[in-house]
N, C-alpha and C. Protein backbone atom coordinates (compact mmCIF):
# COMPACT_ATOMS: atom_id res chain seq x y z
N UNK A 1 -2.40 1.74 -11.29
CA UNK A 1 -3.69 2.38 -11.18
C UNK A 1 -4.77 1.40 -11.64
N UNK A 2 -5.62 1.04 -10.64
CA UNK A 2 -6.60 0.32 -10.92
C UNK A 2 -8.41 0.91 -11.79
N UNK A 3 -8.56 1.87 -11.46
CA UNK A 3 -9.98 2.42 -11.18
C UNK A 3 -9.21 4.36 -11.14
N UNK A 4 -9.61 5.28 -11.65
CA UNK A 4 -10.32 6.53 -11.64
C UNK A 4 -11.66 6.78 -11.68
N UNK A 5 -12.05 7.01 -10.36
CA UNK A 5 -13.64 7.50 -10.71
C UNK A 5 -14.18 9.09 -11.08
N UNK A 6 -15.16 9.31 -11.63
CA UNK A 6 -15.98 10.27 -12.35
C UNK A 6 -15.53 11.32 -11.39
N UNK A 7 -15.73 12.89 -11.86
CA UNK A 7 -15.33 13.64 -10.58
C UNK A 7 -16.44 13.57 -10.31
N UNK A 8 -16.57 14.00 -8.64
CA UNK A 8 -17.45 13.95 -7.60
C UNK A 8 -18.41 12.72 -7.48
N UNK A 9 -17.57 12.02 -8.00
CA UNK A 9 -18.79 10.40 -8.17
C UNK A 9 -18.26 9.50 -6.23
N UNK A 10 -18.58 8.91 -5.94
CA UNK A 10 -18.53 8.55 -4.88
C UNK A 10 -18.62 6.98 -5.55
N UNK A 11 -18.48 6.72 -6.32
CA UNK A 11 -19.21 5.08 -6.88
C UNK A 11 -18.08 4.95 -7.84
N UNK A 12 -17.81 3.34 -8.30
CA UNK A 12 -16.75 3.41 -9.09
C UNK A 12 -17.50 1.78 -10.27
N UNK A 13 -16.90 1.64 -11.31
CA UNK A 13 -17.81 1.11 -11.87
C UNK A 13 -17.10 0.00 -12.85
N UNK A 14 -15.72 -0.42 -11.99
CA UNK A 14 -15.31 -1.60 -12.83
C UNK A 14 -14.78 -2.66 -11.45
N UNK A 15 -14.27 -2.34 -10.47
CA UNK A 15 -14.34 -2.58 -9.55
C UNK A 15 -15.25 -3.19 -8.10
N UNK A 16 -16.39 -2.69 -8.58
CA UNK A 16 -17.26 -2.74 -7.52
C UNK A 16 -18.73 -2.10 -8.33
N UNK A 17 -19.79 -2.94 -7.69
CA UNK A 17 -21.20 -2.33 -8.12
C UNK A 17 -21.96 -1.41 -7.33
N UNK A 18 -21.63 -1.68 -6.29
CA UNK A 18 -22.46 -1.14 -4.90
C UNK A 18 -21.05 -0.84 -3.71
N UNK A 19 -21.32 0.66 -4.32
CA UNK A 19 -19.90 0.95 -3.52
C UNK A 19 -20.24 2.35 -2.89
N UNK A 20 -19.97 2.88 -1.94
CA UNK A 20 -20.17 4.55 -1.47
C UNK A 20 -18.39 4.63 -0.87
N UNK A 21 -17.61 5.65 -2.08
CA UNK A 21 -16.36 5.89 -1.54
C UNK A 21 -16.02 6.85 -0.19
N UNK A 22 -17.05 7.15 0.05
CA UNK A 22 -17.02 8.61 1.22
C UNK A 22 -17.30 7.50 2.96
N UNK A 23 -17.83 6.04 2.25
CA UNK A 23 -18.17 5.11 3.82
C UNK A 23 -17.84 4.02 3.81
N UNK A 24 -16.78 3.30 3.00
CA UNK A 24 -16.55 2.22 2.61
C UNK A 24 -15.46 1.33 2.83
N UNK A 25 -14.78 2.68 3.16
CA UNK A 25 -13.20 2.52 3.64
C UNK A 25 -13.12 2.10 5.05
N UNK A 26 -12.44 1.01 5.88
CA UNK A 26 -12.40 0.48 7.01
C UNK A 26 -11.95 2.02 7.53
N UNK A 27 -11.03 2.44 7.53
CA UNK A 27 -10.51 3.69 8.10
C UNK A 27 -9.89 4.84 7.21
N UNK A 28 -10.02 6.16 7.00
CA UNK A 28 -9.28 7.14 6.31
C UNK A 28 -8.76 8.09 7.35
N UNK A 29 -7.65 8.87 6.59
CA UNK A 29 -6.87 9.71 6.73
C UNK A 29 -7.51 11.01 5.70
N UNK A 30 -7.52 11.92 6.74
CA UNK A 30 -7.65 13.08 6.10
C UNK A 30 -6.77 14.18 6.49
N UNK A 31 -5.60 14.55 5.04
CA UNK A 31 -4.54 15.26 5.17
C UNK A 31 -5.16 17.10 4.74
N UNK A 32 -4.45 17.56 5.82
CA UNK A 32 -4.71 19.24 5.80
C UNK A 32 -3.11 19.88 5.89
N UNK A 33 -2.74 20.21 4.17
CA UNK A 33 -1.35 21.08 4.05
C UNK A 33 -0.43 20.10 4.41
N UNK A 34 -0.89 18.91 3.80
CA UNK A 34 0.58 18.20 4.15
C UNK A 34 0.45 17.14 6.09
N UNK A 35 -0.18 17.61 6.12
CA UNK A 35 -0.31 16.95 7.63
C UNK A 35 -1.63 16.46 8.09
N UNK A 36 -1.35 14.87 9.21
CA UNK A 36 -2.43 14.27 9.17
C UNK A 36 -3.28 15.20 10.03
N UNK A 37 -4.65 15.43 9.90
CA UNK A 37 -5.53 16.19 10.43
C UNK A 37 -6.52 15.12 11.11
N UNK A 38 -7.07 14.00 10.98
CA UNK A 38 -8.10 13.26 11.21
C UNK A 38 -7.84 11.87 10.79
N UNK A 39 -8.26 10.91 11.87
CA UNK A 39 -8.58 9.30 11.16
C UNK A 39 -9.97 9.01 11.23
N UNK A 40 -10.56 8.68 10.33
CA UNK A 40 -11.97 8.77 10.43
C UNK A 40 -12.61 7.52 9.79
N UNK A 41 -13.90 6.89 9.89
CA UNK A 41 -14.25 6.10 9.53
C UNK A 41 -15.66 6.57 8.38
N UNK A 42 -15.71 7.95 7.95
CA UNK A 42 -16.45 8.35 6.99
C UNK A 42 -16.07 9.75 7.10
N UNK A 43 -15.94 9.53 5.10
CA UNK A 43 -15.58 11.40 5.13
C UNK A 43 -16.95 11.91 4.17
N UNK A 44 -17.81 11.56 4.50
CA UNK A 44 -19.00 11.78 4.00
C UNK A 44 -19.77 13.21 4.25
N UNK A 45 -18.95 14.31 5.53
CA UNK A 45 -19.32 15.41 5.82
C UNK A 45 -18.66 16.68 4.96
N UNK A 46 -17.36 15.95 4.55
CA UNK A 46 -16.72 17.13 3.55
C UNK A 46 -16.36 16.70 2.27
N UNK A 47 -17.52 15.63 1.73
CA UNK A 47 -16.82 14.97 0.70
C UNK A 47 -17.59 16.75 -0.64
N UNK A 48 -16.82 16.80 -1.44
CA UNK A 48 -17.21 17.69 -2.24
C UNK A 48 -17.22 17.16 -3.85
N UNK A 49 -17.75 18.24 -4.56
CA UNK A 49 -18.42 17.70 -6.16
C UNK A 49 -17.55 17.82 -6.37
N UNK A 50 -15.64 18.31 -6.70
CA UNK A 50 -15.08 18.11 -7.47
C UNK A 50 -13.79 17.14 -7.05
N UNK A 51 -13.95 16.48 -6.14
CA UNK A 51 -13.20 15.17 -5.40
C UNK A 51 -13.13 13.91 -7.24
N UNK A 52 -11.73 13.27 -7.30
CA UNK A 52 -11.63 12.89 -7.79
C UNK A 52 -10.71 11.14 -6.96
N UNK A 53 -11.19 10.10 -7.15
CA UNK A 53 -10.82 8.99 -6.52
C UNK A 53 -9.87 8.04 -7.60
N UNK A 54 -8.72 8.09 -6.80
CA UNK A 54 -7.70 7.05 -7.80
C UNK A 54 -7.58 5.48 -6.34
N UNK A 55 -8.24 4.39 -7.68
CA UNK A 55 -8.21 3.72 -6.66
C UNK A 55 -7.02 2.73 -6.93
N UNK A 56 -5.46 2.06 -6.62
CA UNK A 56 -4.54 1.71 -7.14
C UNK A 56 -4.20 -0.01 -6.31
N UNK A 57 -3.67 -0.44 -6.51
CA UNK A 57 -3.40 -1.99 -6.34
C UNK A 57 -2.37 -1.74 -4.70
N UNK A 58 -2.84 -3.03 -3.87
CA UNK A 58 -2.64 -3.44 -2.70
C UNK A 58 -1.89 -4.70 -3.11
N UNK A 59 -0.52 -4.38 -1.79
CA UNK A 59 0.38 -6.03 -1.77
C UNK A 59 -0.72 -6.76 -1.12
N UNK A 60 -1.37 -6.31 -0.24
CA UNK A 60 -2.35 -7.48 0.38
C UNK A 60 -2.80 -8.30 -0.78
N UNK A 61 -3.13 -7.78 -1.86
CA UNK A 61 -3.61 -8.73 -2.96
C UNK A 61 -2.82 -9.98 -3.14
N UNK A 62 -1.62 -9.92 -3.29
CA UNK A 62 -1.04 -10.97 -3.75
C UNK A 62 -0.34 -11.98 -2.43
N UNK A 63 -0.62 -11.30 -0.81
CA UNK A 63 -0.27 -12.30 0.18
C UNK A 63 -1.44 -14.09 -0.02
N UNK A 64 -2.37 -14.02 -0.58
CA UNK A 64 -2.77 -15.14 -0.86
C UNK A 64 -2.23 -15.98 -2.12
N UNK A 65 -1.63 -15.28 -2.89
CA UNK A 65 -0.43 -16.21 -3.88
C UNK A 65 0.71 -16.49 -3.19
N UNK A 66 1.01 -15.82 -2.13
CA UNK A 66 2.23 -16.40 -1.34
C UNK A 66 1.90 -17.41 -0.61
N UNK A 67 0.81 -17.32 0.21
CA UNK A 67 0.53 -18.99 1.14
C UNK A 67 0.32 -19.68 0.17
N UNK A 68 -0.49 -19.79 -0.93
CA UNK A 68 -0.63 -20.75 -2.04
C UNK A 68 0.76 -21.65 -2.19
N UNK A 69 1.51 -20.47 -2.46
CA UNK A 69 2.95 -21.11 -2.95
C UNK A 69 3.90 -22.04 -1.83
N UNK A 70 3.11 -22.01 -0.39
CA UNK A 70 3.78 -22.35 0.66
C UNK A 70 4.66 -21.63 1.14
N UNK A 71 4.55 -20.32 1.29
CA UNK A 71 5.48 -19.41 1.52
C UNK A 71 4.54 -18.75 3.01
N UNK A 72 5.32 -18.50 4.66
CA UNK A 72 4.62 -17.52 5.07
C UNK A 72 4.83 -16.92 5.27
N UNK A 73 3.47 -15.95 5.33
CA UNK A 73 3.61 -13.99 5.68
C UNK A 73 3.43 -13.75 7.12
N UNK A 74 4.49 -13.78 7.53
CA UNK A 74 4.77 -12.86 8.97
C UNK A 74 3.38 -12.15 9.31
N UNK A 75 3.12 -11.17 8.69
CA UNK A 75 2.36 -10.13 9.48
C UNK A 75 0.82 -10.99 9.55
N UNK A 76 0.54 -11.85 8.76
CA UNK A 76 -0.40 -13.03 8.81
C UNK A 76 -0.73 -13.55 9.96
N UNK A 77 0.72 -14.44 10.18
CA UNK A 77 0.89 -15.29 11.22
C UNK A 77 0.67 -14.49 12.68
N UNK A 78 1.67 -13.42 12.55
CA UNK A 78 1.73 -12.52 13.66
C UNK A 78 0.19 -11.91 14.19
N UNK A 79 -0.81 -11.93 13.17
CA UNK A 79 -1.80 -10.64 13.01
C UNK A 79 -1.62 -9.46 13.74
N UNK A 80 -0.81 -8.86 12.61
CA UNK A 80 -0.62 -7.49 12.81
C UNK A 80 -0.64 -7.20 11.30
N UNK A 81 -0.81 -5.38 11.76
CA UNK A 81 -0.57 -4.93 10.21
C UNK A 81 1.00 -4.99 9.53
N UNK A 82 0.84 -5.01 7.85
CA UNK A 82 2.76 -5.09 7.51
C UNK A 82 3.28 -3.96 8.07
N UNK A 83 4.53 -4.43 8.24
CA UNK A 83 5.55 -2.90 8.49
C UNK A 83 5.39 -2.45 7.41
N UNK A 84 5.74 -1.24 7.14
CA UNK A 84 5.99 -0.06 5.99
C UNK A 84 7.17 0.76 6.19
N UNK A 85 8.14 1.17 5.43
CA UNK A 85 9.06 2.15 5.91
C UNK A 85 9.50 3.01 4.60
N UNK A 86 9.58 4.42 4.50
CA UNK A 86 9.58 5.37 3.74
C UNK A 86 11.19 4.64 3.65
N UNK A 87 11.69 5.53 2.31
CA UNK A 87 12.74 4.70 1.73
C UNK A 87 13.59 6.22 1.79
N UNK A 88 14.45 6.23 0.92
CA UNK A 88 15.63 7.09 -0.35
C UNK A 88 15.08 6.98 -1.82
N UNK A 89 14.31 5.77 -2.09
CA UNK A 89 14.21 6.07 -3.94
C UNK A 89 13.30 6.76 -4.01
N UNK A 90 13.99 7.61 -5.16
CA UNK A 90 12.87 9.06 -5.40
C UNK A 90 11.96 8.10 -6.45
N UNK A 91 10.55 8.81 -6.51
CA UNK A 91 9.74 8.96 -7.32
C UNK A 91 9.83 9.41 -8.22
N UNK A 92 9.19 9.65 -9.95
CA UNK A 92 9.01 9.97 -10.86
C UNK A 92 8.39 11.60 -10.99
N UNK A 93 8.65 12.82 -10.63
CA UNK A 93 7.83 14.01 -10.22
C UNK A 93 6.41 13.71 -11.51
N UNK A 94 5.89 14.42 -11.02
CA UNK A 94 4.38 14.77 -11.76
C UNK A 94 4.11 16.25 -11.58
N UNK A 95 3.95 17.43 -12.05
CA UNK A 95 3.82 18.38 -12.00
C UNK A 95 4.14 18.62 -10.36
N UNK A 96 3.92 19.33 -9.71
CA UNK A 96 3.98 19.97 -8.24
C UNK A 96 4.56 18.23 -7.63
N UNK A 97 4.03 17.36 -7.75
CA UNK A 97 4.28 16.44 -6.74
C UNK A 97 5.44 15.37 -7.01
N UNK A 98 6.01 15.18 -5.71
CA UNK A 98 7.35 14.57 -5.59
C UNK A 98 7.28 13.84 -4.35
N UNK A 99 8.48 13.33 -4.29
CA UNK A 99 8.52 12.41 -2.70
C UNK A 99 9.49 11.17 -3.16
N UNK A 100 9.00 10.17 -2.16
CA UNK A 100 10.03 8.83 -2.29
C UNK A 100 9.11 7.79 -1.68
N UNK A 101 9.43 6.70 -1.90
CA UNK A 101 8.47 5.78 -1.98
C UNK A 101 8.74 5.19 -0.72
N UNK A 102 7.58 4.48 -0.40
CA UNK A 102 7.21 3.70 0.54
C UNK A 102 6.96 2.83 0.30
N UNK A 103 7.93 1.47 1.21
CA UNK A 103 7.42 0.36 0.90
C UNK A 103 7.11 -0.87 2.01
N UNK A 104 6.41 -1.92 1.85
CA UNK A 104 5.89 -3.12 2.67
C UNK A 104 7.07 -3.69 2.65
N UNK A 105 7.39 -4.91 3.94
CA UNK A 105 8.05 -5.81 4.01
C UNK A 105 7.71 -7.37 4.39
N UNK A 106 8.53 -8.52 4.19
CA UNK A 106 7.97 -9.34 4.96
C UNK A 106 9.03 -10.14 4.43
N UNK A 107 9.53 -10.85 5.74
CA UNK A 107 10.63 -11.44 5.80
C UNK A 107 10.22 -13.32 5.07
N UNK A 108 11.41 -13.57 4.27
CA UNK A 108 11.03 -14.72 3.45
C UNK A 108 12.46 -15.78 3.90
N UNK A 109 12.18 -16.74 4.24
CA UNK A 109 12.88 -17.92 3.54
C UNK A 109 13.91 -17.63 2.61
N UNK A 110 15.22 -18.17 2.85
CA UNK A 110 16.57 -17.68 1.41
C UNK A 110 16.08 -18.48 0.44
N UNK A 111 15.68 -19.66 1.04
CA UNK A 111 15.03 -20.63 -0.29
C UNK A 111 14.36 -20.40 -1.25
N UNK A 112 13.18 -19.46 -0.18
CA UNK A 112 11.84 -19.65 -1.04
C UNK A 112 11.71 -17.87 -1.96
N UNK A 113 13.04 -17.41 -1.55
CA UNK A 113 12.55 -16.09 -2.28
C UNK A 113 12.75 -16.15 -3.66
N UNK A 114 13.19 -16.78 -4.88
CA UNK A 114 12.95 -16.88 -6.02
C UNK A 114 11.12 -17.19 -6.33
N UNK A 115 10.96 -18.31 -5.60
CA UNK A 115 9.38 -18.40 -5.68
C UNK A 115 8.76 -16.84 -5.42
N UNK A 116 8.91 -16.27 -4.26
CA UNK A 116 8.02 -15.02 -3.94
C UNK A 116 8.24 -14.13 -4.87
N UNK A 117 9.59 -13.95 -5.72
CA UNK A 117 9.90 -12.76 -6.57
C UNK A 117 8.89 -13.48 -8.17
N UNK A 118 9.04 -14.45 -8.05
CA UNK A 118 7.96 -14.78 -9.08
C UNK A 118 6.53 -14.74 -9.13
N UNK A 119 6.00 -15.41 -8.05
CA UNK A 119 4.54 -14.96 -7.82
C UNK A 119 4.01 -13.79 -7.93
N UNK A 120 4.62 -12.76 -6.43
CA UNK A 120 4.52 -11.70 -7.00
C UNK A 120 4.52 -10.54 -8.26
N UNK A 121 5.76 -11.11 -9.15
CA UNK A 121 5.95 -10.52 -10.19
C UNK A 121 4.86 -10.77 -11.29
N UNK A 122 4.06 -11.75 -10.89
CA UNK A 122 3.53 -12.24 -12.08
C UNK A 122 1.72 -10.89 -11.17
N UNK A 123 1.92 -10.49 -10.80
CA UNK A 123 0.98 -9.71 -9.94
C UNK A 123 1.11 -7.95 -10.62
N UNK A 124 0.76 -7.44 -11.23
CA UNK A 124 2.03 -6.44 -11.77
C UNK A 124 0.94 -5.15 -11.20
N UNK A 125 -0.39 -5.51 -11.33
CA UNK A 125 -0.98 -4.29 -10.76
C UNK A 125 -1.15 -4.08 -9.32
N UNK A 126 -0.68 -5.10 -8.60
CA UNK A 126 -0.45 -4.57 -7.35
C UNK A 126 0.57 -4.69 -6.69
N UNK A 127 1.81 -4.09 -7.37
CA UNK A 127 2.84 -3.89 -7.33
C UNK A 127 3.93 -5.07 -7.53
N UNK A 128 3.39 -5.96 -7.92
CA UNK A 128 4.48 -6.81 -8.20
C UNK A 128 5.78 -7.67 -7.86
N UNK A 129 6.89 -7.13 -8.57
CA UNK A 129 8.18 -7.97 -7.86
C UNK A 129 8.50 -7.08 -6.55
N UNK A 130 9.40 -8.21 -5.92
CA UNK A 130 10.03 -7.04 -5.07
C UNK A 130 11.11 -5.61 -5.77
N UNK A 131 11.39 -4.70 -4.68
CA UNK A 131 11.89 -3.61 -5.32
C UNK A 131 13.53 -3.28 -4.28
N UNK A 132 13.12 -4.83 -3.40
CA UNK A 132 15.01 -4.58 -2.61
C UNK A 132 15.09 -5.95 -2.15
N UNK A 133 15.85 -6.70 -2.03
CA UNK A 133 15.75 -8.10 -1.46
C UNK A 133 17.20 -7.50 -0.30
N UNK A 134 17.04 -7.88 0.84
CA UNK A 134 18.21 -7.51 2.03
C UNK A 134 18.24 -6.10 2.14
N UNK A 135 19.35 -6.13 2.77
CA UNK A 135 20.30 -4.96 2.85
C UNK A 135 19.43 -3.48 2.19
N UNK A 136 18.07 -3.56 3.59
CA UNK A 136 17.62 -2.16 3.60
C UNK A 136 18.36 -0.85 3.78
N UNK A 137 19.39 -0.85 4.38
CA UNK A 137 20.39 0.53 4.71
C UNK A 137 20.21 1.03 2.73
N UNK A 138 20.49 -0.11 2.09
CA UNK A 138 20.87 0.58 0.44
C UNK A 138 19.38 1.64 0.49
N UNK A 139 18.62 1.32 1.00
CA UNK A 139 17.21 1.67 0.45
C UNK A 139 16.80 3.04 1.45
N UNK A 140 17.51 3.29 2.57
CA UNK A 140 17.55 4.28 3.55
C UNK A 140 16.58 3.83 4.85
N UNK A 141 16.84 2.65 5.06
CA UNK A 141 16.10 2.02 6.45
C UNK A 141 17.14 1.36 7.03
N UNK A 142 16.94 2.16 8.61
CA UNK A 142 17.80 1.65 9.44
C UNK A 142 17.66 0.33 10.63
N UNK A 143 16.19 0.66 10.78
CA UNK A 143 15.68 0.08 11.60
C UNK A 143 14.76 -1.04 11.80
N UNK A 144 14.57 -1.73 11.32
CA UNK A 144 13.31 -3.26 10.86
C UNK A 144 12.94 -3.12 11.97
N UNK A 145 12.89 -2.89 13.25
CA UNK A 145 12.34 -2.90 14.84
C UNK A 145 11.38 -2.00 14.86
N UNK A 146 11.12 -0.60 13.88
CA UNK A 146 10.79 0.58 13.90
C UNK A 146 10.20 0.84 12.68
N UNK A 147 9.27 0.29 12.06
CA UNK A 147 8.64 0.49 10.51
C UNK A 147 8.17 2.17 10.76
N UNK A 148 7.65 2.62 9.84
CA UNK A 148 7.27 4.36 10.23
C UNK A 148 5.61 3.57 9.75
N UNK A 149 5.36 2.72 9.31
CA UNK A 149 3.37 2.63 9.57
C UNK A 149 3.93 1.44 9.33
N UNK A 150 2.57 0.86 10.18
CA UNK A 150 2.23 -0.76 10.76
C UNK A 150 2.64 -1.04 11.89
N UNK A 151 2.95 -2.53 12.10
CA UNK A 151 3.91 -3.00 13.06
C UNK A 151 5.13 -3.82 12.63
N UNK A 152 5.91 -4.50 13.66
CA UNK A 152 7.15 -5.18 13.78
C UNK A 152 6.74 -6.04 13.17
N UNK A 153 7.34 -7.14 12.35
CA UNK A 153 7.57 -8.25 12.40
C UNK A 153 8.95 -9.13 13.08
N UNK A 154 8.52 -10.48 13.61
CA UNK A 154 9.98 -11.06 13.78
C UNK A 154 10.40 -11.81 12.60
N UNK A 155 12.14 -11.43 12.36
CA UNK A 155 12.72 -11.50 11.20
C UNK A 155 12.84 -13.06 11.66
N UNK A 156 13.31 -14.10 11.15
CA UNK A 156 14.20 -15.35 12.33
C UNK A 156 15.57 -15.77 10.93
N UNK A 157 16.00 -16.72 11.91
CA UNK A 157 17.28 -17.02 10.97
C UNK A 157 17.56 -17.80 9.77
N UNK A 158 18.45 -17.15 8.72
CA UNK A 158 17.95 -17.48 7.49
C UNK A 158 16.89 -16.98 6.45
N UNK A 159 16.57 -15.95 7.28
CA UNK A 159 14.84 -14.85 6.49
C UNK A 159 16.00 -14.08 6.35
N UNK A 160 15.57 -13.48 4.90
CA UNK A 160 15.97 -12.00 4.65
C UNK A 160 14.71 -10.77 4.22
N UNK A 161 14.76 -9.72 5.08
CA UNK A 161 13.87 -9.28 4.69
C UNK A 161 13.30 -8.27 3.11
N UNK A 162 12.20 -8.55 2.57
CA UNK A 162 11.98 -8.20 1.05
C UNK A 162 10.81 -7.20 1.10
N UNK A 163 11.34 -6.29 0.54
CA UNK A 163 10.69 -5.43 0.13
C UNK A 163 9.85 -4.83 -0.95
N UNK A 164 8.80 -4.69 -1.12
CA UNK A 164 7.94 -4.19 -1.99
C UNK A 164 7.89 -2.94 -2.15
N UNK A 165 6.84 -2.43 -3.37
CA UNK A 165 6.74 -1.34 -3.49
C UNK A 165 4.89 -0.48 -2.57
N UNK A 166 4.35 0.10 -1.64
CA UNK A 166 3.14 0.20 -1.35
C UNK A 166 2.49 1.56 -1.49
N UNK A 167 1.38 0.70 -1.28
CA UNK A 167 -0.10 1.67 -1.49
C UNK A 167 -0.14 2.83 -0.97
N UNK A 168 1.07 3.04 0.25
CA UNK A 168 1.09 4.53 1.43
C UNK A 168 2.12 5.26 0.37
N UNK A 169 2.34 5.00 -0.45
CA UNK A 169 3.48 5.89 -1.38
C UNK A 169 3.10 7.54 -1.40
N UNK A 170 1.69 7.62 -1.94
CA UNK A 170 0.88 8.37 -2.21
C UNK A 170 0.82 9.68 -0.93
N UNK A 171 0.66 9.12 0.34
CA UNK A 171 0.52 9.96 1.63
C UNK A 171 2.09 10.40 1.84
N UNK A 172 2.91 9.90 1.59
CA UNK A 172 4.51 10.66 1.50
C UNK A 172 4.20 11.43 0.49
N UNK A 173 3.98 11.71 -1.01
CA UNK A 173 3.96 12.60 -1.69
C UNK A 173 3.38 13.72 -1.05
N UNK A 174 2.19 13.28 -0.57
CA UNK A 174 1.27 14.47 0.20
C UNK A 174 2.31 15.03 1.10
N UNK A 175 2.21 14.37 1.84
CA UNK A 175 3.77 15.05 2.89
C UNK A 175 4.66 16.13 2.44
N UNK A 176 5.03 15.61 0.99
CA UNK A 176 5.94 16.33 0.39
C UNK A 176 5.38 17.99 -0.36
N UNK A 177 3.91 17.31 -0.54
CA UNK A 177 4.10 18.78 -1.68
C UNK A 177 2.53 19.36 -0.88
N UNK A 178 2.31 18.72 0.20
CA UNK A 178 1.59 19.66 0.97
C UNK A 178 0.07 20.27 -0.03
N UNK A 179 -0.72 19.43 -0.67
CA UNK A 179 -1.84 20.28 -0.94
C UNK A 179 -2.89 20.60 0.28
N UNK A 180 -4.20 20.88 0.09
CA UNK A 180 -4.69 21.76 0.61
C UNK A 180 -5.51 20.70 1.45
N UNK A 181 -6.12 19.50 0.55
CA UNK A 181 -7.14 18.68 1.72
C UNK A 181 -6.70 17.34 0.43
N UNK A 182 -6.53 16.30 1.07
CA UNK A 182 -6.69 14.92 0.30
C UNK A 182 -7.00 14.00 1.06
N UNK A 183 -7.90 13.41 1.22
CA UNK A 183 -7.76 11.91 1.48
C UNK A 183 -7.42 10.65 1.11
N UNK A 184 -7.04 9.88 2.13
CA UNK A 184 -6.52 8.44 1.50
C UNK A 184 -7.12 7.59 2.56
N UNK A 185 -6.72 6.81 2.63
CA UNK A 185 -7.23 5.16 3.39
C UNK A 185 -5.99 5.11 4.16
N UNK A 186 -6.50 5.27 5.41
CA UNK A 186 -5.49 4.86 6.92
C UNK A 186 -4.18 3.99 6.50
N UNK A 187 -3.56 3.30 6.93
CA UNK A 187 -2.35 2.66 6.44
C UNK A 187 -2.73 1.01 6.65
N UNK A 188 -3.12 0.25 6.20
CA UNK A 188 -3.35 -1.04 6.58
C UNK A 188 -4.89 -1.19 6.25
N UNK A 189 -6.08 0.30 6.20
CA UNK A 189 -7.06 -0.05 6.17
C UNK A 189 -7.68 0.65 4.59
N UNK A 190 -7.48 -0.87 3.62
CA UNK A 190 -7.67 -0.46 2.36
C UNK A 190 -9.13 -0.63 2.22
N UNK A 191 -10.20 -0.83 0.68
CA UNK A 191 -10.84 -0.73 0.44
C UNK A 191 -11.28 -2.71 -0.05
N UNK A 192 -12.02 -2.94 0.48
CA UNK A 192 -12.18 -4.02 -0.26
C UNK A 192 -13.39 -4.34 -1.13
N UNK A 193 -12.81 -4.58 -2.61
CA UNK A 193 -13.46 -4.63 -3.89
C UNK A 193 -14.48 -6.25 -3.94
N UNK A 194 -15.14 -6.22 -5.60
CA UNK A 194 -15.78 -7.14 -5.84
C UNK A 194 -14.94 -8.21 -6.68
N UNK A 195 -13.98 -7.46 -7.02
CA UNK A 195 -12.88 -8.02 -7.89
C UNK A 195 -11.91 -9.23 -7.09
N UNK A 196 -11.30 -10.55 -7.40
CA UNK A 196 -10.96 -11.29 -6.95
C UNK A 196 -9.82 -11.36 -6.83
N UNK A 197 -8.83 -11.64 -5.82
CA UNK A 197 -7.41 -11.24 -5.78
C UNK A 197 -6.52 -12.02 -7.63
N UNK A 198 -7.11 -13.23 -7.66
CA UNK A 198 -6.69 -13.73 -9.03
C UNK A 198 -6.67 -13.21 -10.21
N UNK A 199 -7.92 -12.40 -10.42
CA UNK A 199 -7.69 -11.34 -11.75
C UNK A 199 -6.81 -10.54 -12.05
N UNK A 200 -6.26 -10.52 -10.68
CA UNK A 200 -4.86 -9.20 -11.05
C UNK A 200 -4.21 -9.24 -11.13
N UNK A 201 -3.75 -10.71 -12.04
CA UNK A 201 -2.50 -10.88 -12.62
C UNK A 201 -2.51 -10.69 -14.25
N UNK A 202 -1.32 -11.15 -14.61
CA UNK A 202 -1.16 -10.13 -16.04
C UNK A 202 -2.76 -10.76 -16.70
């Protein structure tokens, strides 16, 4: 968790100076009972006074410590958005809400994945180490051809693909426990801050 803003505040105040959360977002999702209802590029018509904004850490943050390191990111190269694929590991419940996590991928070098599990790790608020290296079936993904948000990447030989933990975690919970109206940020289209991808390490 990066940022909680004020209820009904639309502005956030460690993150960003000049911010409007209701128009700021490249794209949102607006969930009704659990299901997507709208993709929208401002929810500025139903934003209400007791809306509360959790704003939480992006792997995109730390894909520029990976080219640093000489490492590349597929979905980069490719330009496309990362794959994403809902998993098997349960979540931590929180009162009413439950689910299983969702996570990013991007296929690495056998070499170079000690480097990536380090960089990353050293990244901790935006999610950090990886959370599966290979052998997605353990994790309940069958398909790398078929992410459930984003697109494909091509795996090639000698890449194994690594998995993170992501930012869409949140819209599976929704899924799961079905409240009444929430929004989030489209899948790929996060918020971009004043804050510098470098600060967000330990």
């Amino acid at each position: 968790m990066l940022e909680v803003s004020d209820t009904g505040s639309r502005k956030l105040h460690e993150f960003a100076d000049d911010i409007d959360l209701a128009n700021d977002f490249p794209k949102y999702r607006i969930y009704r009972d659990g299901k997507v209802d709208a993709e929208v590029t401002s929810v500025a018509d139903i934003w209400q006074n007791d809306f509360v904004s959790f704003i939480i850490g992006c792997s995109f943050s730390f894909e520029s410590e990976l080219l640093a390191a000489g490492i590349e990111v597929r979905n980069i190269t490719e330009k496309v958005n990362v794959p994403m694929f809902n998993t098997n590991i349960p979540l931590k419940s929180a009162g009413p809400f439950h689910g299983n996590m969702v996570v990013s991928m991007r296929p690495i070098p056998e070499a170079q994945i000690p480097t990536a599990v380090q960089v990353t790790g050293a990244m901790p608020k935006v999610h950090g180490a990886p959370i599966q290296i290979g052998d997605p079936e353990t994790i309940g993904i069958s398909d790398l051809a078929h992410p459930d948000y984003g697109d494909p990447v091509t795996i090639k030989a000698g890449e194994q693909p690594v998995f993170w933990p992501c930012g869409v975690t949140p819209q599976n919970v929704i899924m799961q426990t079905k409240p009444p109206l929430v929004i989030t940020h489209a899948p790929g289209h996060m918020l971009v801050t004043d804050v510098v991808n470098a600060t967000l390490k330990y």
